[in-house]
ModelCIF file with pLDDT and N, C-alpha, C, O atoms, coordinates in Angstrom:
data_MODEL
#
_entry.id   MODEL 
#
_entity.id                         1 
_entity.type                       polymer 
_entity.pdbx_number_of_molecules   1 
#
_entity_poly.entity_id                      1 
_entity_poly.type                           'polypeptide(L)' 
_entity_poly.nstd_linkage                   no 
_entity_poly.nstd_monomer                   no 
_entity_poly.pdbx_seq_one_letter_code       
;(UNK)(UNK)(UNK)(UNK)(UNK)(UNK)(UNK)(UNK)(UNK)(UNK)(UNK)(UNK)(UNK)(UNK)(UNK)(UNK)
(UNK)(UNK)(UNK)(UNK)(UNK)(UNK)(UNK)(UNK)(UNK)(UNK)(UNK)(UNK)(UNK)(UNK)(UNK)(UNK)
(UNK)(UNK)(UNK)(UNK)(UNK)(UNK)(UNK)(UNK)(UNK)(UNK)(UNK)
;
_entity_poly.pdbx_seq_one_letter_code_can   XXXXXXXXXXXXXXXXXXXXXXXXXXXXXXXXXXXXXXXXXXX 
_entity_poly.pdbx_strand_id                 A 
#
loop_
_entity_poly_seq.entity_id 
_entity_poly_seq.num 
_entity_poly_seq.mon_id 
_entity_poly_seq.hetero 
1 1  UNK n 
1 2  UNK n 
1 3  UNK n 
1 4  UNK n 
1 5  UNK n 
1 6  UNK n 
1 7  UNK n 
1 8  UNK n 
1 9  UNK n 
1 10 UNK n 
1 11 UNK n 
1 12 UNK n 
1 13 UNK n 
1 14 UNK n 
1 15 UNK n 
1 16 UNK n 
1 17 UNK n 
1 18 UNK n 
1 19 UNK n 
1 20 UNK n 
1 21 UNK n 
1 22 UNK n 
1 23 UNK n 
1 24 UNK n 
1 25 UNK n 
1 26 UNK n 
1 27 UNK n 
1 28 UNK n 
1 29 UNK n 
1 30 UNK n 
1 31 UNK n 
1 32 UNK n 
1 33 UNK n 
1 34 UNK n 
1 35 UNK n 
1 36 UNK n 
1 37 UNK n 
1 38 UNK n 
1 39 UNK n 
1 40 UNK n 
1 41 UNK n 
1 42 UNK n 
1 43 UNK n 
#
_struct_asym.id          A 
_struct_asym.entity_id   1 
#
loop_
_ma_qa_metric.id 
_ma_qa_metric.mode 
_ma_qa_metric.name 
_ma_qa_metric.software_group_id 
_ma_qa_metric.type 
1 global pLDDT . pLDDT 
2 local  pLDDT . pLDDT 
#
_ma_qa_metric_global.metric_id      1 
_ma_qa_metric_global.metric_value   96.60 
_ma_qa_metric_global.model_id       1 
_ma_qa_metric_global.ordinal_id     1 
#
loop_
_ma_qa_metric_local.label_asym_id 
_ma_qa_metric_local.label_comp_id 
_ma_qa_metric_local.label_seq_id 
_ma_qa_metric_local.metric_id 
_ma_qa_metric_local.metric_value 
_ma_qa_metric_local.model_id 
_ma_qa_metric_local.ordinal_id 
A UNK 1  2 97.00 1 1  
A UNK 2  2 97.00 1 2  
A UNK 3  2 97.00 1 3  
A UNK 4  2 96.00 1 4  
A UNK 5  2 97.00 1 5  
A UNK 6  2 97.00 1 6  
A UNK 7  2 97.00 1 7  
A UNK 8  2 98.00 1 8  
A UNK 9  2 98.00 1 9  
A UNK 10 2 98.00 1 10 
A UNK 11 2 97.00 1 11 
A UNK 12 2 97.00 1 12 
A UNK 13 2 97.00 1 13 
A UNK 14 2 96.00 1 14 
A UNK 15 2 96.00 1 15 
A UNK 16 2 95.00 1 16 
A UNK 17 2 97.00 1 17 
A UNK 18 2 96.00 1 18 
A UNK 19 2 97.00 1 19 
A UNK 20 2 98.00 1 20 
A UNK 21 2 98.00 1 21 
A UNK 22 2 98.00 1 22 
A UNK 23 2 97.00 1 23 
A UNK 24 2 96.00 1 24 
A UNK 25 2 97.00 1 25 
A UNK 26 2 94.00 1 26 
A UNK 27 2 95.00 1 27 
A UNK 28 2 94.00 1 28 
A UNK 29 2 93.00 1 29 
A UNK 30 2 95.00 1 30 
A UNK 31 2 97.00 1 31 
A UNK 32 2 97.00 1 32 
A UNK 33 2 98.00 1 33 
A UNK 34 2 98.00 1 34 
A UNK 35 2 98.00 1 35 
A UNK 36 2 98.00 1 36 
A UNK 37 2 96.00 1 37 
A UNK 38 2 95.00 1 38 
A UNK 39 2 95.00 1 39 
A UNK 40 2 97.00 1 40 
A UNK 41 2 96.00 1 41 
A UNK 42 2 97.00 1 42 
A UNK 43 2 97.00 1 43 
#
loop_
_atom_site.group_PDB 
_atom_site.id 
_atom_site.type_symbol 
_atom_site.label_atom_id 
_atom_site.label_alt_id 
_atom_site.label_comp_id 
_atom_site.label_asym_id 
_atom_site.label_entity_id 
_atom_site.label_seq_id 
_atom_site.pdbx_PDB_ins_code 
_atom_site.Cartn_x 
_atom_site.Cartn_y 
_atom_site.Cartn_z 
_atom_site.occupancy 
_atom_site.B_iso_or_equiv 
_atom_site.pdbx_formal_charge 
_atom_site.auth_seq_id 
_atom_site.auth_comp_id 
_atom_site.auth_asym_id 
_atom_site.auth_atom_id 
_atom_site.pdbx_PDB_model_num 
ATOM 1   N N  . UNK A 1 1  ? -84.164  -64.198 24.299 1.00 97.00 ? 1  UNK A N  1 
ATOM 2   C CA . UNK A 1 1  ? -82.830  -64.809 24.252 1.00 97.00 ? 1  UNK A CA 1 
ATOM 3   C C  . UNK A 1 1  ? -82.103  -64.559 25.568 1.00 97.00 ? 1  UNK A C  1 
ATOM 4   O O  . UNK A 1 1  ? -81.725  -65.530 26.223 1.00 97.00 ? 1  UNK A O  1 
ATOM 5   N N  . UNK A 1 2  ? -81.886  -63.324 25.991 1.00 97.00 ? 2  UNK A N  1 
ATOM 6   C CA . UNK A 1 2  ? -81.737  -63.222 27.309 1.00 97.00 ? 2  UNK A CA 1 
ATOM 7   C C  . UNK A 1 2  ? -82.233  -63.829 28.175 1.00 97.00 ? 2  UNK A C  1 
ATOM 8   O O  . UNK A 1 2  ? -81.360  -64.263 28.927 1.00 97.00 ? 2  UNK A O  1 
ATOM 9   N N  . UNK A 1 3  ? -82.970  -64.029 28.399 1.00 97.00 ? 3  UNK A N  1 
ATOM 10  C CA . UNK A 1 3  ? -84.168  -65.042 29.262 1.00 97.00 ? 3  UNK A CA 1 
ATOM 11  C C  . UNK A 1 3  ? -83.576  -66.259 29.335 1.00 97.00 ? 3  UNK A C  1 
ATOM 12  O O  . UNK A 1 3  ? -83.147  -66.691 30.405 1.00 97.00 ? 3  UNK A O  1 
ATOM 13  N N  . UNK A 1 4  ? -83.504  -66.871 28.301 1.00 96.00 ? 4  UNK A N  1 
ATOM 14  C CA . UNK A 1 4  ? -82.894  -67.852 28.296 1.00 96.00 ? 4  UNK A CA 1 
ATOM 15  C C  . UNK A 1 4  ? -83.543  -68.974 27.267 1.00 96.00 ? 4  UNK A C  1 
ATOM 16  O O  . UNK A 1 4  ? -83.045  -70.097 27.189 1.00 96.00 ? 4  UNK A O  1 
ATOM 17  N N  . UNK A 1 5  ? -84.523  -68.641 26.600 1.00 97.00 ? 5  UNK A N  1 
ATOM 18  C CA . UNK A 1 5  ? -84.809  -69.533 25.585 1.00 97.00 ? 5  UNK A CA 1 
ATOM 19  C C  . UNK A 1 5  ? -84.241  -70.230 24.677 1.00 97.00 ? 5  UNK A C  1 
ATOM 20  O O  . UNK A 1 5  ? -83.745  -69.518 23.804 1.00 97.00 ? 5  UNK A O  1 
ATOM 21  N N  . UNK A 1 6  ? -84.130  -71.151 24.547 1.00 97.00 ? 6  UNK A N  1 
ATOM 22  C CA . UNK A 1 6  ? -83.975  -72.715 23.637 1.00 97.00 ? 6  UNK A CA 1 
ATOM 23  C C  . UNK A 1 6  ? -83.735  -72.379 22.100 1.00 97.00 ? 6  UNK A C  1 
ATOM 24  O O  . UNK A 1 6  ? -82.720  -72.416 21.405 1.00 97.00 ? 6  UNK A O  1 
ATOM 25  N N  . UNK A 1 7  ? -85.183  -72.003 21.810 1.00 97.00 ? 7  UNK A N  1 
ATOM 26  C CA . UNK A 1 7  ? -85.760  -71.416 20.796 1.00 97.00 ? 7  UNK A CA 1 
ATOM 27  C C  . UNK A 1 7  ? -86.667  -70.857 20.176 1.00 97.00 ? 7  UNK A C  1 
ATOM 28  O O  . UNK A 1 7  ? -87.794  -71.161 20.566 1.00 97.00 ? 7  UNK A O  1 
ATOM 29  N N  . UNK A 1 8  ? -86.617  -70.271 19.492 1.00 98.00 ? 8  UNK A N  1 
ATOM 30  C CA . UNK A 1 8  ? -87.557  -68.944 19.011 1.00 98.00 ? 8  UNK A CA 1 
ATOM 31  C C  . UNK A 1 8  ? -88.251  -69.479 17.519 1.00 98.00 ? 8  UNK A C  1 
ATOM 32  O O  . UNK A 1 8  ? -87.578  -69.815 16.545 1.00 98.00 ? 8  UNK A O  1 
ATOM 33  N N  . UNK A 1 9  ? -89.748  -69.477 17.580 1.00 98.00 ? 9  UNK A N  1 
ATOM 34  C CA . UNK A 1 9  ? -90.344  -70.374 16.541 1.00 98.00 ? 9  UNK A CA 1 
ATOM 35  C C  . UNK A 1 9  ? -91.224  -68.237 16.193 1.00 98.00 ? 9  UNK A C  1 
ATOM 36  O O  . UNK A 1 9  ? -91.670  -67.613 17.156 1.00 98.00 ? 9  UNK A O  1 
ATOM 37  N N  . UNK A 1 10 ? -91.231  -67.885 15.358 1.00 98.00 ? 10 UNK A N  1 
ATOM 38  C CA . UNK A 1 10 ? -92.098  -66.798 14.571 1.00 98.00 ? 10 UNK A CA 1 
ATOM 39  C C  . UNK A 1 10 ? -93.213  -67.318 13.842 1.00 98.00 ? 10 UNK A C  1 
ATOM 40  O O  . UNK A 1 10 ? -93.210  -68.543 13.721 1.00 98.00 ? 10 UNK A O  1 
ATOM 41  N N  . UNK A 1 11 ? -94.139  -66.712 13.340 1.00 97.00 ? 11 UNK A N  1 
ATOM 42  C CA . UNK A 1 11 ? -95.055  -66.331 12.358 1.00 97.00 ? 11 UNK A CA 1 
ATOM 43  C C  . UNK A 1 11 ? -94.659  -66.076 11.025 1.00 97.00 ? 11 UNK A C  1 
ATOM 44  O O  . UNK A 1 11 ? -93.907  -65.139 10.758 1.00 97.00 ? 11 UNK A O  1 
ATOM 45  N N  . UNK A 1 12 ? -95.114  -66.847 10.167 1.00 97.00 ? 12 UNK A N  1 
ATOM 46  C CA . UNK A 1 12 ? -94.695  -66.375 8.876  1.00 97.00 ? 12 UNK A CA 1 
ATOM 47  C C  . UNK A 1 12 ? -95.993  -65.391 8.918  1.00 97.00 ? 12 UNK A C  1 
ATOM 48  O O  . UNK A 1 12 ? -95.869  -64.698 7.909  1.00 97.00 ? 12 UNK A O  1 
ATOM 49  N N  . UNK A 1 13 ? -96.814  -65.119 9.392  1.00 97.00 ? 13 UNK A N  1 
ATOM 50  C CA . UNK A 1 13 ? -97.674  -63.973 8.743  1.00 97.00 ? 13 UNK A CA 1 
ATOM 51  C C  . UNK A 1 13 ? -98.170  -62.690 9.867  1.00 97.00 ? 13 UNK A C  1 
ATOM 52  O O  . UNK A 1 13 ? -99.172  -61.994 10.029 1.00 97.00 ? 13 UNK A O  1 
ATOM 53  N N  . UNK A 1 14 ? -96.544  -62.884 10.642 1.00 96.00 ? 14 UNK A N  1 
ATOM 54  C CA . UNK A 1 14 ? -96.445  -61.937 11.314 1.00 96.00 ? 14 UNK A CA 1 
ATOM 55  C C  . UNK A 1 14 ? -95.397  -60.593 10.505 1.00 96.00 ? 14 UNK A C  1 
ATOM 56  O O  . UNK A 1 14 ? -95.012  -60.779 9.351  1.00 96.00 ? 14 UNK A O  1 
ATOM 57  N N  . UNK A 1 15 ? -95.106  -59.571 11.094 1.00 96.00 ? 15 UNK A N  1 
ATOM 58  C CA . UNK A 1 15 ? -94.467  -58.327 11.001 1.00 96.00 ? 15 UNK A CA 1 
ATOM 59  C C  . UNK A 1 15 ? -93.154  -58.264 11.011 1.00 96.00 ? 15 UNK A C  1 
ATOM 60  O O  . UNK A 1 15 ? -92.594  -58.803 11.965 1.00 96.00 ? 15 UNK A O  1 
ATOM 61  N N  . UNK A 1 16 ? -92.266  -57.556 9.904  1.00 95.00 ? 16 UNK A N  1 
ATOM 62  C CA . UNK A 1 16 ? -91.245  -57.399 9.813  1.00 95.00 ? 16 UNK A CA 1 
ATOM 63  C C  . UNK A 1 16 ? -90.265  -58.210 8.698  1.00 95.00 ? 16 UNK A C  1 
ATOM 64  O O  . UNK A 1 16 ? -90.815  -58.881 7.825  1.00 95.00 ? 16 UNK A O  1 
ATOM 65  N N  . UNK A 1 17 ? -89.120  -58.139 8.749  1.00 97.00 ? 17 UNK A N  1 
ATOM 66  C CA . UNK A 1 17 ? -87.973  -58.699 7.799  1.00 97.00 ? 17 UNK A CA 1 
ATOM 67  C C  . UNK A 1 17 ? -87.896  -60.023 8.586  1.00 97.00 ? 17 UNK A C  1 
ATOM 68  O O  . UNK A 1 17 ? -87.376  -60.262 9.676  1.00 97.00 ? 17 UNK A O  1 
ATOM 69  N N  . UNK A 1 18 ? -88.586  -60.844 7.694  1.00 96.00 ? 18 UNK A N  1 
ATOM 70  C CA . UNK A 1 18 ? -88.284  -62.646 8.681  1.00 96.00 ? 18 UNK A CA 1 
ATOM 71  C C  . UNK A 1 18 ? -87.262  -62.900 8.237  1.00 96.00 ? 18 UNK A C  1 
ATOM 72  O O  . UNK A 1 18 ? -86.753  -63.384 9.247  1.00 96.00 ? 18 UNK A O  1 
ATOM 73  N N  . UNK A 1 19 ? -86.217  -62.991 7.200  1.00 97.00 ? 19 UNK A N  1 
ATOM 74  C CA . UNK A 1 19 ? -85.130  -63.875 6.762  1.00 97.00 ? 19 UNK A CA 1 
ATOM 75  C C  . UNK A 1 19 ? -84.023  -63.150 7.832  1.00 97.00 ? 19 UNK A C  1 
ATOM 76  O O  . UNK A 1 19 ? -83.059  -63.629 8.428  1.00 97.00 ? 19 UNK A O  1 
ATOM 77  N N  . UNK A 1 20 ? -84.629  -61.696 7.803  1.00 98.00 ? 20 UNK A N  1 
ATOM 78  C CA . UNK A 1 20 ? -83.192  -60.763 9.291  1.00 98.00 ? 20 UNK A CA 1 
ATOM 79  C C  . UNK A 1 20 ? -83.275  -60.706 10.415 1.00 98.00 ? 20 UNK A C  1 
ATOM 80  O O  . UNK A 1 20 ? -82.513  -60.138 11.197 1.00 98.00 ? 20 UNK A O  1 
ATOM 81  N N  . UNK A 1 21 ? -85.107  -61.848 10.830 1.00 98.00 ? 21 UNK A N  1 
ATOM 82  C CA . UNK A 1 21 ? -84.793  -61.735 12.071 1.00 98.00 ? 21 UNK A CA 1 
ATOM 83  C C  . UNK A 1 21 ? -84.337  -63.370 12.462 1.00 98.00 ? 21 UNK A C  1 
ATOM 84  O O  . UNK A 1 21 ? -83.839  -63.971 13.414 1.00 98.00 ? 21 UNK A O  1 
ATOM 85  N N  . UNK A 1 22 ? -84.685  -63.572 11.517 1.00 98.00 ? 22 UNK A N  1 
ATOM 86  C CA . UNK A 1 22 ? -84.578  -65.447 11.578 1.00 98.00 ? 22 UNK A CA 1 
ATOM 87  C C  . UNK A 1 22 ? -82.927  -65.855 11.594 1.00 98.00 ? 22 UNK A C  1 
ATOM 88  O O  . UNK A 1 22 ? -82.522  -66.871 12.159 1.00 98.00 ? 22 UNK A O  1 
ATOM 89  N N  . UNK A 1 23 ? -81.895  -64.740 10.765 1.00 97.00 ? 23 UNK A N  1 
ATOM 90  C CA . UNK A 1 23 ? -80.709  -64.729 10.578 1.00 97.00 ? 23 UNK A CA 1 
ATOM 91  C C  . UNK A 1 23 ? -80.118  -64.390 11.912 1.00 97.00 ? 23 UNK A C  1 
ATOM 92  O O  . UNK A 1 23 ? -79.157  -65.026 12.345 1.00 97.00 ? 23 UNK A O  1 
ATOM 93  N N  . UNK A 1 24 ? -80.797  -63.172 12.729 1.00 96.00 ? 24 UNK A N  1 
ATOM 94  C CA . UNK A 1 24 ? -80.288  -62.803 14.368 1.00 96.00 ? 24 UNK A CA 1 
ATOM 95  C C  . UNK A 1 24 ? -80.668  -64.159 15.283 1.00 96.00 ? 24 UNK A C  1 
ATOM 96  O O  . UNK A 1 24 ? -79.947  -64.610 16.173 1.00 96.00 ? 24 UNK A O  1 
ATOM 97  N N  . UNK A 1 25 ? -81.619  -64.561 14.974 1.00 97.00 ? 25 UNK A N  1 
ATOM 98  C CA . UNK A 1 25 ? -81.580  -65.425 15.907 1.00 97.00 ? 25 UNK A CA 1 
ATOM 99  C C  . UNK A 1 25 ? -80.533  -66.433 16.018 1.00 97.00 ? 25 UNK A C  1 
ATOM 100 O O  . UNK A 1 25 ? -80.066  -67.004 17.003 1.00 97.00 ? 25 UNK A O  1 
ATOM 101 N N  . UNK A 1 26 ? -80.269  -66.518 14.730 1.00 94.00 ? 26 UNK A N  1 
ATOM 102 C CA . UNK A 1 26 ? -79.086  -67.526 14.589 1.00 94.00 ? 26 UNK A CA 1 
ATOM 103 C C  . UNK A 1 26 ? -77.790  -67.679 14.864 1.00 94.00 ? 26 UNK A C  1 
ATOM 104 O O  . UNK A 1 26 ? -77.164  -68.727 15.024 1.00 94.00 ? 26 UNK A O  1 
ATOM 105 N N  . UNK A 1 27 ? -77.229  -65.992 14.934 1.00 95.00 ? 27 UNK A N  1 
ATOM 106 C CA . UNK A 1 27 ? -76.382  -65.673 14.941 1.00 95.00 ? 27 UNK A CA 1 
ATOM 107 C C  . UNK A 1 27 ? -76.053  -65.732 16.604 1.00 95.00 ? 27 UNK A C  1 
ATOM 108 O O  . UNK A 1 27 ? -74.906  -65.807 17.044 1.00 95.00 ? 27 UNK A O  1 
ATOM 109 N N  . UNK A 1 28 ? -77.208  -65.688 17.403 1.00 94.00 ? 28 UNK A N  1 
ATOM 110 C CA . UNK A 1 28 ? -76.774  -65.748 18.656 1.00 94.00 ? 28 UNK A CA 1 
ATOM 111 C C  . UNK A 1 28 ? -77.037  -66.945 19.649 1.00 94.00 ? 28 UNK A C  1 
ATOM 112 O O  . UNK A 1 28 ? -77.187  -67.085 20.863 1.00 94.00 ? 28 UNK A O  1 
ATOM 113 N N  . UNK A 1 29 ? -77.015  -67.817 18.409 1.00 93.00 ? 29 UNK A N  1 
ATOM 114 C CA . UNK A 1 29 ? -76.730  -69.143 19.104 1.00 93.00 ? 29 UNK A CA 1 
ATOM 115 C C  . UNK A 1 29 ? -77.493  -70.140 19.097 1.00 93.00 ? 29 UNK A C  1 
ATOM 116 O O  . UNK A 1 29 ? -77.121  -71.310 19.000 1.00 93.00 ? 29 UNK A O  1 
ATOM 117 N N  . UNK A 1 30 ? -79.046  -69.603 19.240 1.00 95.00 ? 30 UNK A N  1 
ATOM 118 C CA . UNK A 1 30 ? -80.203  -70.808 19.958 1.00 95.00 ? 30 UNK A CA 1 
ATOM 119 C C  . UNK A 1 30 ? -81.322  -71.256 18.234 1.00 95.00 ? 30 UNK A C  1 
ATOM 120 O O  . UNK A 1 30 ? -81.380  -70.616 17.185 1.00 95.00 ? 30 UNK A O  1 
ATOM 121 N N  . UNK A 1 31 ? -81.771  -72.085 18.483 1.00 97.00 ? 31 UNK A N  1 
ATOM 122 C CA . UNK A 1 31 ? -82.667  -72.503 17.331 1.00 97.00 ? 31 UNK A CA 1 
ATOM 123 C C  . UNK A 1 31 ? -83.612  -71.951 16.757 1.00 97.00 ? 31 UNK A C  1 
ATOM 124 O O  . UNK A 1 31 ? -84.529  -71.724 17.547 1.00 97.00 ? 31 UNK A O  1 
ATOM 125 N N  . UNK A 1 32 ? -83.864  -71.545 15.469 1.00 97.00 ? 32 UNK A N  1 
ATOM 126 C CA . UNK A 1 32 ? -85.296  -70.852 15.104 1.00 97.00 ? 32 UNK A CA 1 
ATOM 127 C C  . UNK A 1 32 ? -85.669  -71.611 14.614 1.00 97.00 ? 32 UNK A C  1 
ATOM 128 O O  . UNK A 1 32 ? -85.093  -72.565 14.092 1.00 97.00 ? 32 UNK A O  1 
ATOM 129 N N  . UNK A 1 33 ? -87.538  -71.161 14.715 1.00 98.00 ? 33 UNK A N  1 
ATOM 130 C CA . UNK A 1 33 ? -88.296  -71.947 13.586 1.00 98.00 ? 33 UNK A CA 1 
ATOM 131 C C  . UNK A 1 33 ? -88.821  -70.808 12.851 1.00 98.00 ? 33 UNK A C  1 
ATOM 132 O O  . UNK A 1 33 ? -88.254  -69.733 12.656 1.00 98.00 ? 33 UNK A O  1 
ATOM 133 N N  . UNK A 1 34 ? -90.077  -71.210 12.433 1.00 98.00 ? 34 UNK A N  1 
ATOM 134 C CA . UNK A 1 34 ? -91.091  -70.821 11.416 1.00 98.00 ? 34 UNK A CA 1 
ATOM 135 C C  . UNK A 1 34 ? -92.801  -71.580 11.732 1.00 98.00 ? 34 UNK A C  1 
ATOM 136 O O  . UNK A 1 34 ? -93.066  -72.775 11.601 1.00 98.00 ? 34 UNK A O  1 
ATOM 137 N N  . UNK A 1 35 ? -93.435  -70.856 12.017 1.00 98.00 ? 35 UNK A N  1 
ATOM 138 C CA . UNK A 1 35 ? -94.984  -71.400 12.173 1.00 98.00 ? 35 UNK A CA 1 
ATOM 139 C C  . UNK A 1 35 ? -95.714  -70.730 11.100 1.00 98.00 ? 35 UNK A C  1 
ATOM 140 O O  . UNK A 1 35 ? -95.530  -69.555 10.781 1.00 98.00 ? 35 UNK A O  1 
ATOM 141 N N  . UNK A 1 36 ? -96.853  -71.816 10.359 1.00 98.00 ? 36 UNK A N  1 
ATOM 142 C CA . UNK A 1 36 ? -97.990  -71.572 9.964  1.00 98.00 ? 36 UNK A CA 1 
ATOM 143 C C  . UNK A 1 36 ? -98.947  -71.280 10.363 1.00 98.00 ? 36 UNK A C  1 
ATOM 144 O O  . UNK A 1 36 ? -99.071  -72.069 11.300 1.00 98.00 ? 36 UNK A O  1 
ATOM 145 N N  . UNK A 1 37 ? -100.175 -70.414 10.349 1.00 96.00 ? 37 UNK A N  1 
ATOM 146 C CA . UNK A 1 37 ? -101.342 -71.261 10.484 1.00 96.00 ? 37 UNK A CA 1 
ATOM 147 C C  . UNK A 1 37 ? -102.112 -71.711 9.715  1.00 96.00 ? 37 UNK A C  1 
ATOM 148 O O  . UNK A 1 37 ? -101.987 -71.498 8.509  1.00 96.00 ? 37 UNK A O  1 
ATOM 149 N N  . UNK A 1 38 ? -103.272 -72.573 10.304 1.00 95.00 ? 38 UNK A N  1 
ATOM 150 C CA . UNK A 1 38 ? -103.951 -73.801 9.410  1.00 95.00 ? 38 UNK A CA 1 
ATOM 151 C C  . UNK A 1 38 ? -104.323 -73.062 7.787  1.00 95.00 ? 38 UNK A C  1 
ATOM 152 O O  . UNK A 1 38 ? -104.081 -73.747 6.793  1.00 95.00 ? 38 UNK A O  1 
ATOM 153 N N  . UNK A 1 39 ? -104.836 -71.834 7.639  1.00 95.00 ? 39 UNK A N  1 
ATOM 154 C CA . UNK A 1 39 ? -104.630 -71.518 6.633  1.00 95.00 ? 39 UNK A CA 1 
ATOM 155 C C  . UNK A 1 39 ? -103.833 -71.421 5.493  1.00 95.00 ? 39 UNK A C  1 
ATOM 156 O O  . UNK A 1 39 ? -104.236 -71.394 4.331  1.00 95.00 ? 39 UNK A O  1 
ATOM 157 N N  . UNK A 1 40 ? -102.267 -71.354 6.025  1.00 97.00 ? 40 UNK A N  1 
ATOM 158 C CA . UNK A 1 40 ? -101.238 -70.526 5.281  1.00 97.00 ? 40 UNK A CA 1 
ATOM 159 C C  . UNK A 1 40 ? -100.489 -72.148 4.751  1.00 97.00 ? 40 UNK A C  1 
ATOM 160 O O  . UNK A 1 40 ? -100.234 -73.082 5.511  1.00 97.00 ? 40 UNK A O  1 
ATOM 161 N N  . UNK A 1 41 ? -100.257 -72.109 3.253  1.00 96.00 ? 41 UNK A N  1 
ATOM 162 C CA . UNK A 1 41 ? -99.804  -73.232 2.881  1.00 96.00 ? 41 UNK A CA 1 
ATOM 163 C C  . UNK A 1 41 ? -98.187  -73.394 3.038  1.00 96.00 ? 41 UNK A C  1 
ATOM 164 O O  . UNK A 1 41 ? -97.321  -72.568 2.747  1.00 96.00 ? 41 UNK A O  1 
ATOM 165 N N  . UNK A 1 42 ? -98.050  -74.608 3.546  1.00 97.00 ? 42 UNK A N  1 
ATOM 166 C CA . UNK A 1 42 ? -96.840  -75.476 3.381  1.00 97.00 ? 42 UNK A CA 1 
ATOM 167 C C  . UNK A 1 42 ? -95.688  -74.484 2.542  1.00 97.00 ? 42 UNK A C  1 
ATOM 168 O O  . UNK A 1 42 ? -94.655  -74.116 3.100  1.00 97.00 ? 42 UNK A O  1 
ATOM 169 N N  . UNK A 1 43 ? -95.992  -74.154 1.272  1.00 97.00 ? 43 UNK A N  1 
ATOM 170 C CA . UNK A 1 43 ? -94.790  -73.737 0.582  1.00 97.00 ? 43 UNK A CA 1 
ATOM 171 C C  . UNK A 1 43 ? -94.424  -72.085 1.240  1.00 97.00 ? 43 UNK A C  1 
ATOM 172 O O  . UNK A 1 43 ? -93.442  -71.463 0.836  1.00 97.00 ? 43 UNK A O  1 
#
């Protein structure tokens, strides 16, 4: 974010509290996502 990024896309089947980090990201301004991979279903 410092850097200067746009936006910040995570791992859902990565590490940590995603809804608190997904919520910081938000809070400081720039866009989040959420990535799958080809494995991990849609819902």
């Amino acid at each position: 974010i410092k850097a200067g990024a746009s936006a910040l896309t995570l791992h859902i089947e990565s590490k940590g509290d995603l809804k608190t980090l997904l919520q910081n990201i938000k809070e400081q301004g720039i866009s989040c996502g959420l990535s799958i991979k080809p494995d991990t279903g849609p819902k």
